[in-house]
PDB file of N, CA and C in Angstrom:
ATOM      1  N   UNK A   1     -23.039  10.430 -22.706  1.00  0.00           N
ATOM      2  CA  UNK A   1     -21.872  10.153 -21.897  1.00  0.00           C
ATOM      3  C   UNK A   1     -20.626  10.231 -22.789  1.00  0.00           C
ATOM      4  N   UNK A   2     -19.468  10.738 -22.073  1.00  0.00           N
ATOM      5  CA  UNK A   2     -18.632  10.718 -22.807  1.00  0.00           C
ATOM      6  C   UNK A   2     -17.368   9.467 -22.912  1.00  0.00           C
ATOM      7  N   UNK A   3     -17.319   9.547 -24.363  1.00  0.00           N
ATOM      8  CA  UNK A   3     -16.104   7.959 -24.345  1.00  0.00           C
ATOM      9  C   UNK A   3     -14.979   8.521 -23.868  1.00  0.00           C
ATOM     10  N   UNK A   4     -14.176   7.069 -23.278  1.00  0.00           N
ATOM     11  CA  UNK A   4     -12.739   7.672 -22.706  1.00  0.00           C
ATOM     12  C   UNK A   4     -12.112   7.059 -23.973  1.00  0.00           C
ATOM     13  N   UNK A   5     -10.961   7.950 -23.896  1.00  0.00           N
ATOM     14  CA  UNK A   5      -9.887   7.862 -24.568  1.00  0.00           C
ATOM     15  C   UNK A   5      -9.113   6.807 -24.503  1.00  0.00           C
ATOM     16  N   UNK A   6      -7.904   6.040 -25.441  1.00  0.00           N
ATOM     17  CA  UNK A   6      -6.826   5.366 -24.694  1.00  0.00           C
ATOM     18  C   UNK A   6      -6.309   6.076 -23.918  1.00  0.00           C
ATOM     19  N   UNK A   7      -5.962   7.111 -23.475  1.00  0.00           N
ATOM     20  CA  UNK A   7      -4.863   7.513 -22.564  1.00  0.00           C
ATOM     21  C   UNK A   7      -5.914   7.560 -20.734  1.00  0.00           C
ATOM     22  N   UNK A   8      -7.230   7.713 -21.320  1.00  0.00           N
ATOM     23  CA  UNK A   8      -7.680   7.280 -19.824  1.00  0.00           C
ATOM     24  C   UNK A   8      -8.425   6.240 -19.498  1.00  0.00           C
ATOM     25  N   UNK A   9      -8.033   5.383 -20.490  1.00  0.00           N
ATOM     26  CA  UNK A   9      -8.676   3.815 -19.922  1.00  0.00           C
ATOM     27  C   UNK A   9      -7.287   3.482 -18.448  1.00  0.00           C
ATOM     28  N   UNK A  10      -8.242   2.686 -17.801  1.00  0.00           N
ATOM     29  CA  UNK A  10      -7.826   2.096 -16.491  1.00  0.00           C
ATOM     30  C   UNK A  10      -6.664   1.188 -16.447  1.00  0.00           C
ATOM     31  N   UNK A  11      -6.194   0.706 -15.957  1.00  0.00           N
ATOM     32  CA  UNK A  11      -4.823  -0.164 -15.882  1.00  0.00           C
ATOM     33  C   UNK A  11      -4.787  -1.253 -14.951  1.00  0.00           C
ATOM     34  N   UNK A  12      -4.499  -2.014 -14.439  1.00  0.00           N
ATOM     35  CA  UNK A  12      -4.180  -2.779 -13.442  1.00  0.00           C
ATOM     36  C   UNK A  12      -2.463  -2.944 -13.107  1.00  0.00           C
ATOM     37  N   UNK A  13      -1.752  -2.550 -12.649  1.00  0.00           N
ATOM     38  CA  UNK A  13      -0.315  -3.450 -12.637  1.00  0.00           C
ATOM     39  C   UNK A  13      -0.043  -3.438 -11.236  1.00  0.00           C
ATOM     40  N   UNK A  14       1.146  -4.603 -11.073  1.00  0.00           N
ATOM     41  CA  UNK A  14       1.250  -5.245 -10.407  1.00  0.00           C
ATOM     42  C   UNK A  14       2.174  -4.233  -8.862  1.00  0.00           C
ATOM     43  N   UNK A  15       2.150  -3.864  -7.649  1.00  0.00           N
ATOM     44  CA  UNK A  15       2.280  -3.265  -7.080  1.00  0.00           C
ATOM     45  C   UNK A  15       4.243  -3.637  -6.682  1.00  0.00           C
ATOM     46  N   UNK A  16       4.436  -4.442  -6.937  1.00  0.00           N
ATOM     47  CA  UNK A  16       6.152  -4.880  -6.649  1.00  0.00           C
ATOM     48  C   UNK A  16       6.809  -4.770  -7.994  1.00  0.00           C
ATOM     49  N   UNK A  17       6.552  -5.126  -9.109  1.00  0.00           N
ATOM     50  CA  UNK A  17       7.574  -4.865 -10.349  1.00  0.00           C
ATOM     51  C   UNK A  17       7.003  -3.940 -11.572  1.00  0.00           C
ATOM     52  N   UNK A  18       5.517  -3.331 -11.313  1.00  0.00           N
ATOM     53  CA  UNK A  18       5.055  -2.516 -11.934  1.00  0.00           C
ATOM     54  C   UNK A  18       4.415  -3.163 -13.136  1.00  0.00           C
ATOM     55  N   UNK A  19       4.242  -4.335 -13.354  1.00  0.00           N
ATOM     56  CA  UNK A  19       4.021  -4.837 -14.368  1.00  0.00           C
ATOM     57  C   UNK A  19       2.632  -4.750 -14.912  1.00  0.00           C
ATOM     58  N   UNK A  20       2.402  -5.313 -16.340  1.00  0.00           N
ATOM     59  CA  UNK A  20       0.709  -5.133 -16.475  1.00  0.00           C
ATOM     60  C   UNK A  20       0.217  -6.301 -16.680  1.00  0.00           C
ATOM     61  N   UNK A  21       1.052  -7.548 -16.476  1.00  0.00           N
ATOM     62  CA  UNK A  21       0.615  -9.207 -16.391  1.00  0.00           C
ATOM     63  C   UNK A  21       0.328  -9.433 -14.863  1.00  0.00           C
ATOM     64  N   UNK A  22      -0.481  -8.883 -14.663  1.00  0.00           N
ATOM     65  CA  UNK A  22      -1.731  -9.490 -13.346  1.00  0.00           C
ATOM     66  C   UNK A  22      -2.630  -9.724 -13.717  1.00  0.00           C
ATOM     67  N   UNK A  23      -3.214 -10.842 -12.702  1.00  0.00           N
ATOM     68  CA  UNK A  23      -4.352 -11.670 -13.107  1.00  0.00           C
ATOM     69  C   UNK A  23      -4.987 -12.359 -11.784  1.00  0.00           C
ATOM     70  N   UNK A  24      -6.440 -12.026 -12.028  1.00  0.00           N
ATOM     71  CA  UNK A  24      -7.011 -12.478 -10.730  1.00  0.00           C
ATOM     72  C   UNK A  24      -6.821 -14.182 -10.360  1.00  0.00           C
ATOM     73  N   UNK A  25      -6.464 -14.546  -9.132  1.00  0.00           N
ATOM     74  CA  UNK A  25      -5.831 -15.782  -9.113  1.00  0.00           C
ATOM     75  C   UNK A  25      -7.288 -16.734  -8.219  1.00  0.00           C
ATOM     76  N   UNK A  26      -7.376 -15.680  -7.365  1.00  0.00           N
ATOM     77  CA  UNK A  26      -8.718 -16.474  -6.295  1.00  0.00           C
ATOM     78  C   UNK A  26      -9.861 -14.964  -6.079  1.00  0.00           C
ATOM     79  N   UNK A  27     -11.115 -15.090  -6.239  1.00  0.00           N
ATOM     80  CA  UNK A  27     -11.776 -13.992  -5.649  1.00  0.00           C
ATOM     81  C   UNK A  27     -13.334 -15.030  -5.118  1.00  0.00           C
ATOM     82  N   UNK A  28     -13.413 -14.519  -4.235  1.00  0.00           N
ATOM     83  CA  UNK A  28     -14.593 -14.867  -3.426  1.00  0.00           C
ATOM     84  C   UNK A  28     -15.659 -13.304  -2.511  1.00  0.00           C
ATOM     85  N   UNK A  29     -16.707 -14.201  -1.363  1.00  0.00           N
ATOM     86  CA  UNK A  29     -16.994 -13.684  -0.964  1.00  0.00           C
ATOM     87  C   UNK A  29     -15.744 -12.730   0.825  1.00  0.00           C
ATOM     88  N   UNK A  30     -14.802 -13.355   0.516  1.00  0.00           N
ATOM     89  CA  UNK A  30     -14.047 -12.809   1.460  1.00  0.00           C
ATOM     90  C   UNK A  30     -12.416 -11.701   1.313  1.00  0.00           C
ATOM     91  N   UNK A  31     -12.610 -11.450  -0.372  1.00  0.00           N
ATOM     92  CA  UNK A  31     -11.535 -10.894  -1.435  1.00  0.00           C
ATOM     93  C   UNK A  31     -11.417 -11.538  -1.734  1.00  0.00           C
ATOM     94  N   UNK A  32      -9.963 -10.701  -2.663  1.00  0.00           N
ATOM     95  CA  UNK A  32      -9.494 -11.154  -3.963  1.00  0.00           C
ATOM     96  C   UNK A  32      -7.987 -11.295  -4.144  1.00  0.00           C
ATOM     97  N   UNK A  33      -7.553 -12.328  -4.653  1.00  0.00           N
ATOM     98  CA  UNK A  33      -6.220 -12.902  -4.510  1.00  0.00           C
ATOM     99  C   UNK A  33      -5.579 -12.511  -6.148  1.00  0.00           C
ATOM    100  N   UNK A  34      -4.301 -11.771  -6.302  1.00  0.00           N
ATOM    101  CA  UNK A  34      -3.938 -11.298  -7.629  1.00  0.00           C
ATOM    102  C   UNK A  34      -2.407 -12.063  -7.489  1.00  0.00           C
ATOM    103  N   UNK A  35      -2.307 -12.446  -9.380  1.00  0.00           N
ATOM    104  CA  UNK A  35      -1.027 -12.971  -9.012  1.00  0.00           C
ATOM    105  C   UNK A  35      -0.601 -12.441 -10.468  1.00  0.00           C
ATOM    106  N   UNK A  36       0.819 -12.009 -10.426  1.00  0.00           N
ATOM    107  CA  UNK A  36       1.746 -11.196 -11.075  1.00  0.00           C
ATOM    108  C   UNK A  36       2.378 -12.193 -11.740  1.00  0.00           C
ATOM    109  N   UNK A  37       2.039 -12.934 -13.238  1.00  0.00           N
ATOM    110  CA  UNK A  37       3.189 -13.485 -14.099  1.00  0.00           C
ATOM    111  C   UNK A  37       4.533 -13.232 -14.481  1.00  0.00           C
ATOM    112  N   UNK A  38       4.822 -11.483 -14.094  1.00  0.00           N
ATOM    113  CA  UNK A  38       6.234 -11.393 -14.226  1.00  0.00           C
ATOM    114  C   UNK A  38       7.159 -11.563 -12.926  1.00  0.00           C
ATOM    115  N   UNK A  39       6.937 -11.379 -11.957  1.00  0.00           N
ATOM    116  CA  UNK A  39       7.321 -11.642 -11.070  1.00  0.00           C
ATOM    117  C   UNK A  39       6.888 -12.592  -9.478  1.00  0.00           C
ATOM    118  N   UNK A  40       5.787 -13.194  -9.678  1.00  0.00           N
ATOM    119  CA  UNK A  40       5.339 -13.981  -8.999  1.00  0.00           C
ATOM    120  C   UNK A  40       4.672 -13.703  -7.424  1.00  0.00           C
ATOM    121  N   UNK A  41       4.293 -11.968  -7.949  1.00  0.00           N
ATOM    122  CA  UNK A  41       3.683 -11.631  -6.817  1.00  0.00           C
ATOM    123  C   UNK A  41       2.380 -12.420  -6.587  1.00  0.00           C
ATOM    124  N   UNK A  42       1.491 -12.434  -5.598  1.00  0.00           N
ATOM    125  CA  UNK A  42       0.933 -13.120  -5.104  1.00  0.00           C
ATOM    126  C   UNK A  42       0.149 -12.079  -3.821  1.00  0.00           C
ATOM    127  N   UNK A  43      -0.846 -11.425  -3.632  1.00  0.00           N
ATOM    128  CA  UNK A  43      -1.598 -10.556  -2.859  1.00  0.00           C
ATOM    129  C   UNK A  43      -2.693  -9.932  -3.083  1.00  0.00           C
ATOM    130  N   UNK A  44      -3.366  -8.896  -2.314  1.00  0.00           N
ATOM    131  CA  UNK A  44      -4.550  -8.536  -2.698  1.00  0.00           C
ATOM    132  C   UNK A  44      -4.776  -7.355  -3.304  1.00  0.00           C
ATOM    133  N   UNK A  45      -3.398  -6.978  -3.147  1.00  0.00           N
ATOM    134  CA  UNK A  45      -2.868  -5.233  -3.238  1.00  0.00           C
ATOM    135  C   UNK A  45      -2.764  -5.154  -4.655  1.00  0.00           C
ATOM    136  N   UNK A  46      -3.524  -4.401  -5.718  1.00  0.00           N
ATOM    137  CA  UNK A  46      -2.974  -4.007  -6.705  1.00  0.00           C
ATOM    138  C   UNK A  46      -3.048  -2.338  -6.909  1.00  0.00           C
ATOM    139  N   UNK A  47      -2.380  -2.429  -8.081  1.00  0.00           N
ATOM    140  CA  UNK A  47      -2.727  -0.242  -8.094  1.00  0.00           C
ATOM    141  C   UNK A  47      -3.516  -0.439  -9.784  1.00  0.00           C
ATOM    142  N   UNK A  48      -4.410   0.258  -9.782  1.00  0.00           N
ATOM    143  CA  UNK A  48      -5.165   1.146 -10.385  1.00  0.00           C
ATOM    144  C   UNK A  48      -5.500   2.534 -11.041  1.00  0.00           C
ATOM    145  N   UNK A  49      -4.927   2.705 -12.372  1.00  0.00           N
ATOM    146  CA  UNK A  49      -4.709   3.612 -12.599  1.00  0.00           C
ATOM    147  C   UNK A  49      -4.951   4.031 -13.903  1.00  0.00           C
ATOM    148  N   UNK A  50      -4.615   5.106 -14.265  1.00  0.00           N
ATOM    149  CA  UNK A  50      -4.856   5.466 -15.697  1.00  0.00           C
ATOM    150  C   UNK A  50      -3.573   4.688 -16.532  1.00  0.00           C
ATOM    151  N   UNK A  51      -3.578   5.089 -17.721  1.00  0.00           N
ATOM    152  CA  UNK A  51      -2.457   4.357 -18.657  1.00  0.00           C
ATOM    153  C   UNK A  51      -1.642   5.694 -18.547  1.00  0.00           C
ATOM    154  N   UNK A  52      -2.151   6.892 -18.932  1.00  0.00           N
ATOM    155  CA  UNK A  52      -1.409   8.144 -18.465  1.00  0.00           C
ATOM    156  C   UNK A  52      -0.490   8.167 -17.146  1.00  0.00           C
ATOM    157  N   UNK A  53      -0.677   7.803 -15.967  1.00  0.00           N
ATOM    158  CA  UNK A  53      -0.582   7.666 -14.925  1.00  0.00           C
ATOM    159  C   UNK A  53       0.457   6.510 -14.811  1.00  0.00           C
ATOM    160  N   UNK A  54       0.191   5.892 -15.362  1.00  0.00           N
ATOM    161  CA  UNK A  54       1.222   4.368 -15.272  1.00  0.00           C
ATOM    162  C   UNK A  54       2.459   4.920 -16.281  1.00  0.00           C
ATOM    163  N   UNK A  55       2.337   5.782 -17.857  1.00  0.00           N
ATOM    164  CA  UNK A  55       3.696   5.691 -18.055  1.00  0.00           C
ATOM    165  C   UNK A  55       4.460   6.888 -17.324  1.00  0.00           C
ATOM    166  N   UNK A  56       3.468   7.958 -16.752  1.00  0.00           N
ATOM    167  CA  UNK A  56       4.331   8.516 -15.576  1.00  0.00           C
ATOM    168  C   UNK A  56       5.281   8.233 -14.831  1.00  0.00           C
ATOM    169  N   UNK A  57       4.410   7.241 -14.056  1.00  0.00           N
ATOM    170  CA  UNK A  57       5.150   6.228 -12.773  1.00  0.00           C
ATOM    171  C   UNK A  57       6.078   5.445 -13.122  1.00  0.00           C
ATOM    172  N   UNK A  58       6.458   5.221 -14.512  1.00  0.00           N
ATOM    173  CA  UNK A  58       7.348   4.220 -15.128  1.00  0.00           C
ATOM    174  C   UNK A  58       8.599   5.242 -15.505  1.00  0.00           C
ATOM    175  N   UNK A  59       8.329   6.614 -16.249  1.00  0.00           N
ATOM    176  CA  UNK A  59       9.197   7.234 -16.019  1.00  0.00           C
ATOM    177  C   UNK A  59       9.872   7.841 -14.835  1.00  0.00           C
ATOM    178  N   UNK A  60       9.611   7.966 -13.874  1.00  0.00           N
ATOM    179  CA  UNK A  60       9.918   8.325 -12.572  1.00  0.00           C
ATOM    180  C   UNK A  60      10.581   7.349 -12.042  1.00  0.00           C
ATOM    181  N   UNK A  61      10.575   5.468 -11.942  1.00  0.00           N
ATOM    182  CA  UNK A  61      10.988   5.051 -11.744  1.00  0.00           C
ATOM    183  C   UNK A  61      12.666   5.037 -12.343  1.00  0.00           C
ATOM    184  N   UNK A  62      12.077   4.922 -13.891  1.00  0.00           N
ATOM    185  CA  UNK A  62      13.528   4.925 -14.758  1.00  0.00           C
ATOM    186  C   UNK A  62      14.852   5.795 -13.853  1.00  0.00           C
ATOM    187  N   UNK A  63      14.069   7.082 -13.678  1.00  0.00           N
ATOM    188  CA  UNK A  63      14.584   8.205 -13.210  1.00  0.00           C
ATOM    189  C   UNK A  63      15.668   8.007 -11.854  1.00  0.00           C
ATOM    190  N   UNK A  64      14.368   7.420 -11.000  1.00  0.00           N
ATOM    191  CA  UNK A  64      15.156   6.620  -9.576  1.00  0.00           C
ATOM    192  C   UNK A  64      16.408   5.590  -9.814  1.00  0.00           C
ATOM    193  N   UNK A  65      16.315   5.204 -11.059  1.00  0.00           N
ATOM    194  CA  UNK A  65      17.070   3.827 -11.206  1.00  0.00           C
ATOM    195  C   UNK A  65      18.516   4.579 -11.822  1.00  0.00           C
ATOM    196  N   UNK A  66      18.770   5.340 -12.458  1.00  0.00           N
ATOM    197  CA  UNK A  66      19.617   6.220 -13.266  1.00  0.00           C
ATOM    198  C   UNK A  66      20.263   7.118 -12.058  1.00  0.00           C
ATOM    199  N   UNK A  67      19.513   7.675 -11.155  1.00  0.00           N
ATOM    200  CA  UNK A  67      20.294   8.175 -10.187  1.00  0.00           C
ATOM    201  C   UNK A  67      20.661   7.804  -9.308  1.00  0.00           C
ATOM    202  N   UNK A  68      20.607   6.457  -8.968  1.00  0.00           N
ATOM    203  CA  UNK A  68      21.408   5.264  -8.184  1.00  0.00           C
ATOM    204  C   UNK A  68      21.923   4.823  -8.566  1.00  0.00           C
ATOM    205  N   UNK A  69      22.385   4.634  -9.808  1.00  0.00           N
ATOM    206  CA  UNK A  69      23.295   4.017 -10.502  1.00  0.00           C
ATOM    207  C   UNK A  69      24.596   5.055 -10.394  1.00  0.00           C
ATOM    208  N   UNK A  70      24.282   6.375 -10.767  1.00  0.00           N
ATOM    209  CA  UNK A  70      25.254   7.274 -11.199  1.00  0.00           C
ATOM    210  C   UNK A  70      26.084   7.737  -9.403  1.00  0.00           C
ATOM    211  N   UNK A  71      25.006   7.538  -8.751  1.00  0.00           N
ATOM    212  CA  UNK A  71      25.396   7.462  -7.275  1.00  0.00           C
ATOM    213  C   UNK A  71      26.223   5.860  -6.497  1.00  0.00           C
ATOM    214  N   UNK A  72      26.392   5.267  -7.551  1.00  0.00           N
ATOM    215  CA  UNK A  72      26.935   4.194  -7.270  1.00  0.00           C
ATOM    216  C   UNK A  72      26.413   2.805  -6.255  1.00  0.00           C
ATOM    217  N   UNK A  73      24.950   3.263  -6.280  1.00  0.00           N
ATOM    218  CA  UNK A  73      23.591   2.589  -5.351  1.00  0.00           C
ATOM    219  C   UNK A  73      22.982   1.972  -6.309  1.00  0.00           C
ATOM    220  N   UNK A  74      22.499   0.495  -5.792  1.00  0.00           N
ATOM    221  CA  UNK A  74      21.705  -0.470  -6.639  1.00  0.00           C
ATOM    222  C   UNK A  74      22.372  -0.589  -7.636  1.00  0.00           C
ATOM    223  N   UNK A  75      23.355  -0.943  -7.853  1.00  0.00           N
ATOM    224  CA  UNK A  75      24.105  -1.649  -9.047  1.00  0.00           C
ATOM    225  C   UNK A  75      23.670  -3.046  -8.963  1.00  0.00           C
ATOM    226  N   UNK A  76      23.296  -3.264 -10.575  1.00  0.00           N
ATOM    227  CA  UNK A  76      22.438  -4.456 -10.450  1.00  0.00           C
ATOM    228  C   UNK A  76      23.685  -5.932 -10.041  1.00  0.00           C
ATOM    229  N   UNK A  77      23.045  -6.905  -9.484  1.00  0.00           N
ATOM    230  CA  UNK A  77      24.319  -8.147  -9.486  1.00  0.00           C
ATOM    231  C   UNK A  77      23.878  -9.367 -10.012  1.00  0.00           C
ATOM    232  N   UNK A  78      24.415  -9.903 -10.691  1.00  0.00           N
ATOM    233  CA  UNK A  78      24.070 -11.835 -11.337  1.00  0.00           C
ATOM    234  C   UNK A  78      23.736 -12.176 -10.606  1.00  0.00           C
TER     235      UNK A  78
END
């Protein structure tokens, strides 16, 4: 069998702030409850992915965030 690499080991992060501090909070026979230390998500929903895949999605975001800014959209506020 072949070993995976770091770049295709699996990931967990968190589906609202993208984060990789999730942590299973409740799991039983009826699911599983995940809760997000950076932002205090709380659900069942997580994404799953490669580490490849995740700094993709992180650049793409950046991307979204830079062209709303320059568009004068989502300017962050105190």
């Amino acid at each position: 069998m072949a070993r995976r690499t770091e770049r295709e080991e699996r990931v967990t992060i968190c589906p609202r702030c993208l984060g990789l501090n999730i942590q299973l909070y409740m799991g039983g026979s009826l699911g599983k409850l995940y809760k997000c230390i950076d932002c205090d998500y709380l659900g069942p929903v997580v994404i799953e992915t490669t580490f490849e895949e995740y700094a993709k999605l992180l650049r793409e975001r950046e991307a979204e965030e830079a062209r709303r800014l320059a568009e004068g959209h989502g300017i962050p506020t105190g």
